[in-house]
C-alpha atoms as a PDB file:
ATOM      1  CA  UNK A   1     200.247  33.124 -73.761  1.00  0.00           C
ATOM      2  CA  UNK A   2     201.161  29.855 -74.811  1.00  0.00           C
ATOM      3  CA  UNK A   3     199.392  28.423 -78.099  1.00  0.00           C
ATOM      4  CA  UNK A   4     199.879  24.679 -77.737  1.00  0.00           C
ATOM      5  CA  UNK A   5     196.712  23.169 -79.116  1.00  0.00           C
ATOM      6  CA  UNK A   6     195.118  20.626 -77.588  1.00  0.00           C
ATOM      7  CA  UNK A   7     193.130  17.389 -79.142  1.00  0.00           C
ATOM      8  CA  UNK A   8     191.334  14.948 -77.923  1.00  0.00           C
ATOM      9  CA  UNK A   9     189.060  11.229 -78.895  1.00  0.00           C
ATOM     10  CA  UNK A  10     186.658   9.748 -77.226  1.00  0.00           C
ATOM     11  CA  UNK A  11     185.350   6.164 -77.729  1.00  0.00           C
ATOM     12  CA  UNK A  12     183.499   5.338 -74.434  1.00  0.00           C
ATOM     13  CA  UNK A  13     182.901   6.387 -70.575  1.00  0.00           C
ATOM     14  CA  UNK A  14     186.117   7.380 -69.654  1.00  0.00           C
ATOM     15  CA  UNK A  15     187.249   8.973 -72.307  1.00  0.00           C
ATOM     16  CA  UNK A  16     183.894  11.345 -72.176  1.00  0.00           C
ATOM     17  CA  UNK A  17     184.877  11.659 -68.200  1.00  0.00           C
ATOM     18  CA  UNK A  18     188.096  13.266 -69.262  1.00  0.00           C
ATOM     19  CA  UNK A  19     186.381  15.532 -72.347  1.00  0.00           C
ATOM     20  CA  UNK A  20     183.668  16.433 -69.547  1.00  0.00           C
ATOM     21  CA  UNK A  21     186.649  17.391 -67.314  1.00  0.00           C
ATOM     22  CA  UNK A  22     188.083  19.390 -69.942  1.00  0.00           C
ATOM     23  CA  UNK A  23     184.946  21.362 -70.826  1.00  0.00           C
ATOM     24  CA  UNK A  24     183.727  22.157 -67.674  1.00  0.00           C
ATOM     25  CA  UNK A  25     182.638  25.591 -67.203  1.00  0.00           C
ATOM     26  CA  UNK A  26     182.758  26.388 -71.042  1.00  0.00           C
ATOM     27  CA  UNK A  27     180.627  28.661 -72.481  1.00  0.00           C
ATOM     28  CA  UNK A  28     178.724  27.641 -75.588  1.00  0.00           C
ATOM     29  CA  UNK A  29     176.825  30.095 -77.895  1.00  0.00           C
ATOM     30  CA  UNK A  30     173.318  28.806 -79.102  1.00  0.00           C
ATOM     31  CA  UNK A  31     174.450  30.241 -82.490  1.00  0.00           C
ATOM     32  CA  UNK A  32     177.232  27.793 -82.865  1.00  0.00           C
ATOM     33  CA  UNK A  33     175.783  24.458 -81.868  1.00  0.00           C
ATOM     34  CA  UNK A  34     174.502  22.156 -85.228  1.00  0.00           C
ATOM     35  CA  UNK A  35     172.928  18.786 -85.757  1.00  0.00           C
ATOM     36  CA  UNK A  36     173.085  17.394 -89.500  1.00  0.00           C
ATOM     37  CA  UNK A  37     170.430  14.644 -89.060  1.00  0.00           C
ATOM     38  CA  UNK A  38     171.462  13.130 -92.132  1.00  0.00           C
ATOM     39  CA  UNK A  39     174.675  13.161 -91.615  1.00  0.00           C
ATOM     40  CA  UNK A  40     174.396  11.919 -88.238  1.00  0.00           C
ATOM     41  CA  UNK A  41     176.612  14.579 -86.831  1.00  0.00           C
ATOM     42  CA  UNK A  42     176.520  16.817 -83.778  1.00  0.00           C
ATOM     43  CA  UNK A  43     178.727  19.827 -82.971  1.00  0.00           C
ATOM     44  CA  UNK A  44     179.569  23.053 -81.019  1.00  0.00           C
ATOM     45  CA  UNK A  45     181.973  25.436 -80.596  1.00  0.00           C
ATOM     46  CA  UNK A  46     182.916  26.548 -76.947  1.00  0.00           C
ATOM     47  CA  UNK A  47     184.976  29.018 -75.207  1.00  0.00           C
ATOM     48  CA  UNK A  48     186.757  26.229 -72.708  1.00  0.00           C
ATOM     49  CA  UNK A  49     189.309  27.487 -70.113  1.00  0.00           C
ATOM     50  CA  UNK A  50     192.816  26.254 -70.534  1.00  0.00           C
ATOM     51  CA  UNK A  51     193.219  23.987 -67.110  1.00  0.00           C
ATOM     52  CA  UNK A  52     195.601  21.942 -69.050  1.00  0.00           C
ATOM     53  CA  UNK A  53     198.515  25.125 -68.956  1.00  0.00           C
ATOM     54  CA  UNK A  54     199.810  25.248 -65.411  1.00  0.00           C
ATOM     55  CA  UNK A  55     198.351  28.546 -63.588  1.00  0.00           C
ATOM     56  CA  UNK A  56     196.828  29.305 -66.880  1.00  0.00           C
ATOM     57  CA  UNK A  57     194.167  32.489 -66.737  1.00  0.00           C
ATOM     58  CA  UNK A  58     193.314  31.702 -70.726  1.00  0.00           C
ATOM     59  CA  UNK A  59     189.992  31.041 -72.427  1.00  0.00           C
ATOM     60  CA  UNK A  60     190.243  29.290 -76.044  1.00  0.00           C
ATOM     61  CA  UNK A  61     188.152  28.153 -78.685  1.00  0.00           C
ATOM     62  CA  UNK A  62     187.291  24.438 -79.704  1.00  0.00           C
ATOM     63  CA  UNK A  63     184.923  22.252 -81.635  1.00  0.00           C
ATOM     64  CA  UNK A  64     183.356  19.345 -79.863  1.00  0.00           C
ATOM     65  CA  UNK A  65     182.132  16.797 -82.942  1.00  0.00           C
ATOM     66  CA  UNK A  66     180.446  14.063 -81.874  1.00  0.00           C
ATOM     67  CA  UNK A  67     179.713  11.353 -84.780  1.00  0.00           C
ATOM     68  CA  UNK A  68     177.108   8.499 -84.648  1.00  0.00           C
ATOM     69  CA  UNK A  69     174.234  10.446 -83.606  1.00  0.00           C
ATOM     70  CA  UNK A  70     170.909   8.975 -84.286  1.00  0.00           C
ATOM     71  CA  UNK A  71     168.993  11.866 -82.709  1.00  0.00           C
ATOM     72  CA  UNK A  72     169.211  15.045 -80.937  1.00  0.00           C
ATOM     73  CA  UNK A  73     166.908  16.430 -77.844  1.00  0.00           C
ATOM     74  CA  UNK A  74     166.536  19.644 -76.212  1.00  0.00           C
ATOM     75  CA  UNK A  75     165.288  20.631 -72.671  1.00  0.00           C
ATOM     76  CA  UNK A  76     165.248  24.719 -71.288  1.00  0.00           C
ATOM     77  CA  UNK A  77     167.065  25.500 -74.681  1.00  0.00           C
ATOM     78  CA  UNK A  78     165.284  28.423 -77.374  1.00  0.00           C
ATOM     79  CA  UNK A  79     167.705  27.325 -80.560  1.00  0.00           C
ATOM     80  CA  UNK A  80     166.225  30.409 -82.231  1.00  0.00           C
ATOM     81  CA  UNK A  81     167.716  32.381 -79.451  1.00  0.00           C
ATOM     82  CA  UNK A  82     170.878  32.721 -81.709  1.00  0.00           C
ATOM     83  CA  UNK A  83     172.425  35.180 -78.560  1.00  0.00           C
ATOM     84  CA  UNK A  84     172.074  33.255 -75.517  1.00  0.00           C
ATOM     85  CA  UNK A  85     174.684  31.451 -73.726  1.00  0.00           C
ATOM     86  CA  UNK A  86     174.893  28.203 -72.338  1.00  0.00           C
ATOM     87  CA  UNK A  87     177.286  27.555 -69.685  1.00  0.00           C
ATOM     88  CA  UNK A  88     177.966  23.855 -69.393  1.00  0.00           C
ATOM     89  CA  UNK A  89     178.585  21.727 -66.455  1.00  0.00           C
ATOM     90  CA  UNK A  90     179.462  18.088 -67.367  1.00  0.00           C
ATOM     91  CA  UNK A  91     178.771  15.476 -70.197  1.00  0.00           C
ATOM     92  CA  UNK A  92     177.572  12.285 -69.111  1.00  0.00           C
ATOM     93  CA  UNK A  93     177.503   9.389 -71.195  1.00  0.00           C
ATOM     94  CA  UNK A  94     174.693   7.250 -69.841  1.00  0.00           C
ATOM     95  CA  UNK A  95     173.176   3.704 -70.376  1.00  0.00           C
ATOM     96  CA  UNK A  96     171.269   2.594 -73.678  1.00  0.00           C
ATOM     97  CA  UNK A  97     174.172   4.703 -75.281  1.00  0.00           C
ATOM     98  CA  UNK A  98     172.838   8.614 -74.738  1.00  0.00           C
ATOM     99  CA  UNK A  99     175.254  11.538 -74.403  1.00  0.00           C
ATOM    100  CA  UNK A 100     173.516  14.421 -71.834  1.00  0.00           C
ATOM    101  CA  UNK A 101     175.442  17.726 -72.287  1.00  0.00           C
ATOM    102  CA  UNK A 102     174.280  19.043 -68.715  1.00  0.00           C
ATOM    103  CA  UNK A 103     174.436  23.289 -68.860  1.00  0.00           C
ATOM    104  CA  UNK A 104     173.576  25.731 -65.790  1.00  0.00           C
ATOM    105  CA  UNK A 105     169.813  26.324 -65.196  1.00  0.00           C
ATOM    106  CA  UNK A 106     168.809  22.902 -66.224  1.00  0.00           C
ATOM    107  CA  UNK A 107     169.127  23.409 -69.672  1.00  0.00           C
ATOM    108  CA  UNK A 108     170.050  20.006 -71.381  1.00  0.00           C
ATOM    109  CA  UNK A 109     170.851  18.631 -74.862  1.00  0.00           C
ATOM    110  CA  UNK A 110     170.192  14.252 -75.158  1.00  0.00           C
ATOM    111  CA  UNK A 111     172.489  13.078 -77.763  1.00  0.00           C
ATOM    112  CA  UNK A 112     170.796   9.081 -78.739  1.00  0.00           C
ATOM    113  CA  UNK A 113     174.075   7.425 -80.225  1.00  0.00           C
ATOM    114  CA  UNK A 114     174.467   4.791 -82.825  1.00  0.00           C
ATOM    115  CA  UNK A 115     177.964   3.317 -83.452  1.00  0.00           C
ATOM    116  CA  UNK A 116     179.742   7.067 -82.149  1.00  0.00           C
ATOM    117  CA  UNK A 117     183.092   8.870 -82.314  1.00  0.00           C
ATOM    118  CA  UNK A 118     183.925  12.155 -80.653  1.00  0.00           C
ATOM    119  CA  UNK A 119     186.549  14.896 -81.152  1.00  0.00           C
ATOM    120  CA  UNK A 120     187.270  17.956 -79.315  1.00  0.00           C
ATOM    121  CA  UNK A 121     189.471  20.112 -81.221  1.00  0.00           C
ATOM    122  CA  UNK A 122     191.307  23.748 -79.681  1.00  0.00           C
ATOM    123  CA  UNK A 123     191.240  26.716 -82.687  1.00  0.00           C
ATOM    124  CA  UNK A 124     192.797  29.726 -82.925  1.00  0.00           C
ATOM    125  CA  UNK A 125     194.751  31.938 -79.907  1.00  0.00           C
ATOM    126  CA  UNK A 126     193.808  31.944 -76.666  1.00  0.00           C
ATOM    127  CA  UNK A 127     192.861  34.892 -74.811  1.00  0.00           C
ATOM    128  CA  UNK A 128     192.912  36.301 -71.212  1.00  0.00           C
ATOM    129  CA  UNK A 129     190.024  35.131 -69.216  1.00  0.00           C
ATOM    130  CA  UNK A 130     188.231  38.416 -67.924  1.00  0.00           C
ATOM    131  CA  UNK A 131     186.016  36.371 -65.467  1.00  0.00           C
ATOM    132  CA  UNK A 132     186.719  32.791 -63.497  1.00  0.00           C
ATOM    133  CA  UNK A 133     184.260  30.003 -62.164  1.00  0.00           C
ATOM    134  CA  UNK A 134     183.907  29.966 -58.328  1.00  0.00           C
ATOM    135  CA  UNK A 135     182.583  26.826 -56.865  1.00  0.00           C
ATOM    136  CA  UNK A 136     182.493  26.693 -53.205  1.00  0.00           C
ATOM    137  CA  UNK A 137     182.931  23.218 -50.963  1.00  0.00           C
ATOM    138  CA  UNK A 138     178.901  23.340 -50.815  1.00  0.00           C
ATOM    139  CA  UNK A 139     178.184  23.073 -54.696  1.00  0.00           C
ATOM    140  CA  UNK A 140     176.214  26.525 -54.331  1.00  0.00           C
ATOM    141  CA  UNK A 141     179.164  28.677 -55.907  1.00  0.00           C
ATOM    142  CA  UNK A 142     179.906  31.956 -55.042  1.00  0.00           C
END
């Protein structure tokens, strides 16, 4: 296993594109997603797969923190369900400045931005992935 850690900035559409890319098929814990209001900061850990490593079979651990944030919305999501998992799909930054973390099942968080920053950040060792997206040609999976 190889432990180069990866980090990343984003500033605007295309950087959140690539960051999306990146994160696709991660799975985040309830338990580890936080919004400090006052602070005006969002974050979560996930479990992202290494696509970056050539081949690469490996799940590790980053922090998405996303600065800026003016407000933070909810849909399909039970934040007292400290135990359930979200599995996320994309991020899309859309107009008027929001930030839509888009998760399987039509669970959704709206992030309303401000003047925003955002850094993913790999931690720790990767491990072996024990189970792998499949996504067939028709968007149905498999």
């Amino acid at each position: 296993m190889s432990s180069s850690l990866l980090k990343l900035r984003a500033k605007d559409a295309e950087d959140v594109q690539v960051v999306s890319a990146v994160l696709q098929d991660s799975i985040v814990p309830v338990c580890d997603i936080a919004y400090e209001k006052d602070a005006g900061t969002f974050m979560f850990v996930a479990q992202r797969f290494r696509r970056e490593a050539s081949g690469s079979t490996e799940r590790i651990c980053c922090a998405l923190t996303i600065t800026g944030v003016l407000a933070a919305h909810t849909n399909k999501i039970d934040l007292g369900d400290s135990e359930a998992m979200l599995d996320l799909l994309a991020i899309i930054l859309e107009p008027m400045d929001c930030l839509t973390f888009v998760f399987a099942g039509g669970a959704q968080i709206r992030l309303d931005l401000g003047s925003w920053d955002a850094v993913l950040e790999d931690f720790g060792q990767p491990w072996p992935a024990l189970c792998h997206p499949c996504h067939d040609s028709t968007g149905k999976g498999v």
